[in-house]
C-alpha atoms as a PDB file:
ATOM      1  CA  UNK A   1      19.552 -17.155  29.281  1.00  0.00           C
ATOM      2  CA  UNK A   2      18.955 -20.668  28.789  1.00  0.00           C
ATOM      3  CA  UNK A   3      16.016 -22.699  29.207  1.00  0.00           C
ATOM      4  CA  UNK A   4      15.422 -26.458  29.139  1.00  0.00           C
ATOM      5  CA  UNK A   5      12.497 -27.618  26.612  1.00  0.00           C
ATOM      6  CA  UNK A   6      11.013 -30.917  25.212  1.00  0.00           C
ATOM      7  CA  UNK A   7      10.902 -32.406  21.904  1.00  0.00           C
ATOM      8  CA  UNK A   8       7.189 -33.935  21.732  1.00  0.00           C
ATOM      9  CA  UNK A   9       6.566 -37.633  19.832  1.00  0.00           C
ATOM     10  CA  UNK A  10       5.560 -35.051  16.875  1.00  0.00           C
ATOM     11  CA  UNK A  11       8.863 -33.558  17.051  1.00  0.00           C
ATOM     12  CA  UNK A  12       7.654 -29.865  17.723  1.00  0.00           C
ATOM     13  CA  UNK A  13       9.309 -27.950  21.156  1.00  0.00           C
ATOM     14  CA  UNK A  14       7.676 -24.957  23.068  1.00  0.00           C
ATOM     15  CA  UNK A  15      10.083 -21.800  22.676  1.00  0.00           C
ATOM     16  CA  UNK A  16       9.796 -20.261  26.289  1.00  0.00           C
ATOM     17  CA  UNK A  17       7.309 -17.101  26.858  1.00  0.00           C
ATOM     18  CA  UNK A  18      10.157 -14.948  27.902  1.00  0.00           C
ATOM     19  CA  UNK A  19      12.103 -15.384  24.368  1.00  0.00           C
ATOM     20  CA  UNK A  20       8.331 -15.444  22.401  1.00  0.00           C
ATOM     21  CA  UNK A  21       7.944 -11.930  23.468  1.00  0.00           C
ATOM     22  CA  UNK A  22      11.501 -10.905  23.671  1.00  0.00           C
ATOM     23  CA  UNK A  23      11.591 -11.712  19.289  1.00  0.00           C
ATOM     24  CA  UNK A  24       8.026 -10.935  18.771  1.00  0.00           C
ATOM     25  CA  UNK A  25       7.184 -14.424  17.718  1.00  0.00           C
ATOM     26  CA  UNK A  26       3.039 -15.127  17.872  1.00  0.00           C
ATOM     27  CA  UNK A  27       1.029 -17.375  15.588  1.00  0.00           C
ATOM     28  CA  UNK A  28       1.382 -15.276  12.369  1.00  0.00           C
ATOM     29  CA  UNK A  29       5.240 -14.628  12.491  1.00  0.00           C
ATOM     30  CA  UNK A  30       7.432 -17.143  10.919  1.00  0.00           C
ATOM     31  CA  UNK A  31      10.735 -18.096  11.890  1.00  0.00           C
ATOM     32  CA  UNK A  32      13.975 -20.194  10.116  1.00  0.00           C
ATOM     33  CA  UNK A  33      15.242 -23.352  11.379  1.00  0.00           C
ATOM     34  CA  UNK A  34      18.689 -24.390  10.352  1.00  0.00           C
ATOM     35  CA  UNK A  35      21.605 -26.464  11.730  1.00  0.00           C
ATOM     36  CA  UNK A  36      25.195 -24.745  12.304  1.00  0.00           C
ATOM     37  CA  UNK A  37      27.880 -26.388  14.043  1.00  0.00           C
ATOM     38  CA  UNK A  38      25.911 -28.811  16.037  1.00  0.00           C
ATOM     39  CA  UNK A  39      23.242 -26.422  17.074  1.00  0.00           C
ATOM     40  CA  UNK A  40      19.875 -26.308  16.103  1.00  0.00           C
ATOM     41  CA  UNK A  41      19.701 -22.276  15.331  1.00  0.00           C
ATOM     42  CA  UNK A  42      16.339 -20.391  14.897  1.00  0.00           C
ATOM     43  CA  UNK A  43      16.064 -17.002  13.441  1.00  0.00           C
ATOM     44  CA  UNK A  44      12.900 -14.889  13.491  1.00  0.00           C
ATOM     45  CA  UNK A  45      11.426 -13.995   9.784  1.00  0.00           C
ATOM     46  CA  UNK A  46      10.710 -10.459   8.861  1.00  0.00           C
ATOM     47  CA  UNK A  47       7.313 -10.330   8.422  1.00  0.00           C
ATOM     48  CA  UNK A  48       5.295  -7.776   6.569  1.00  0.00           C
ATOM     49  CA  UNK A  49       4.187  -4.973   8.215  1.00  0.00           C
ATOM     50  CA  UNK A  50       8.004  -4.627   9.284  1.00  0.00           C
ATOM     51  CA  UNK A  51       8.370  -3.936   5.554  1.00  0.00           C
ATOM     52  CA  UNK A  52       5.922  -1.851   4.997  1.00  0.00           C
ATOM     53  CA  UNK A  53       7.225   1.323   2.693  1.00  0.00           C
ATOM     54  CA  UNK A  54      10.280  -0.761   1.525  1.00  0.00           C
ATOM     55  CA  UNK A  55       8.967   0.011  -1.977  1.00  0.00           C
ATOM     56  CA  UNK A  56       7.681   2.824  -3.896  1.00  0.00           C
ATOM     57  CA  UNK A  57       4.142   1.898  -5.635  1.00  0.00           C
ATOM     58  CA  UNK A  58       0.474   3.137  -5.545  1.00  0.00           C
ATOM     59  CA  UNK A  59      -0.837  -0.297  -6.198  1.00  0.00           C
ATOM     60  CA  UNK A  60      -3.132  -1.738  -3.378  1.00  0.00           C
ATOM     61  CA  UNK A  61      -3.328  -5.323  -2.535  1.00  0.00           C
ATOM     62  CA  UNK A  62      -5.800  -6.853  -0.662  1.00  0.00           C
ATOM     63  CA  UNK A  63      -3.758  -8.145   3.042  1.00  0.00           C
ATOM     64  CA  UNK A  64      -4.694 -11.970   2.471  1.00  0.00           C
ATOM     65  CA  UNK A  65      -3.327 -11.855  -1.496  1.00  0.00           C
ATOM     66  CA  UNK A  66      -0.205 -10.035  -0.037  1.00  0.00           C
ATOM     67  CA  UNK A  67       0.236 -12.686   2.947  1.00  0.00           C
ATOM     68  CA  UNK A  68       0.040 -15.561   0.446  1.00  0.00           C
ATOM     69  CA  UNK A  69       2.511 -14.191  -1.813  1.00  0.00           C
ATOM     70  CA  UNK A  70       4.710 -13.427   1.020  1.00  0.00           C
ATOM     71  CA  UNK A  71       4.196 -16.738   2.351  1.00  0.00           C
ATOM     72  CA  UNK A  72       4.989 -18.525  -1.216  1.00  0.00           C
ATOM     73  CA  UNK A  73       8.360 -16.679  -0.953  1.00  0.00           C
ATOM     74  CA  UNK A  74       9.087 -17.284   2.358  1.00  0.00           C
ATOM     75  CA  UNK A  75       8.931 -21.284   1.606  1.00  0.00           C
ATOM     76  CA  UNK A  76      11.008 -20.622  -1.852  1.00  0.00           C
ATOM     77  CA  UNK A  77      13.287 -18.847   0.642  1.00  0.00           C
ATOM     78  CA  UNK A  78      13.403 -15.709  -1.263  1.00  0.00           C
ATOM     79  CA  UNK A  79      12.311 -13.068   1.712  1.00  0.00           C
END
């Protein structure tokens, strides 16, 4: 399916509500942005309560400590 958007003076676009729910995208979930080939390709992040149980551990983090951290990675690309 294709749809037709517009690059704003602030260079930002509007990903159609059909595709926002179709990948799960909201406010909170991030996404990549890269170029391949000519296109303009964006990838949905995985974000963490998709990872939840990934590791073994009995520590407890508070959510906003583990968001930060998460997000610090995310912009090192290292998640």
């Amino acid at each position: 399916m294709t749809h037709l958007v517009t690059v704003t003076s602030q260079g930002q676009i509007s990903i159609p509500a059909p595709l926002r729910r179709q990948f799960q995208l909201d406010k909170i979930r991030k996404a990549f942005v890269h170029a391949e080939n000519g296109k303009i390709i964006i990838t949905p992040s995985a974000d963490i309560p998709s990872l939840r149980g990934i590791f073994a551990s009995t520590k407890r983090l508070p959510y906003k400590t583990t968001r930060a951290a998460f997000e610090t990675a995310m912009s090192k690309g290292l998640a």
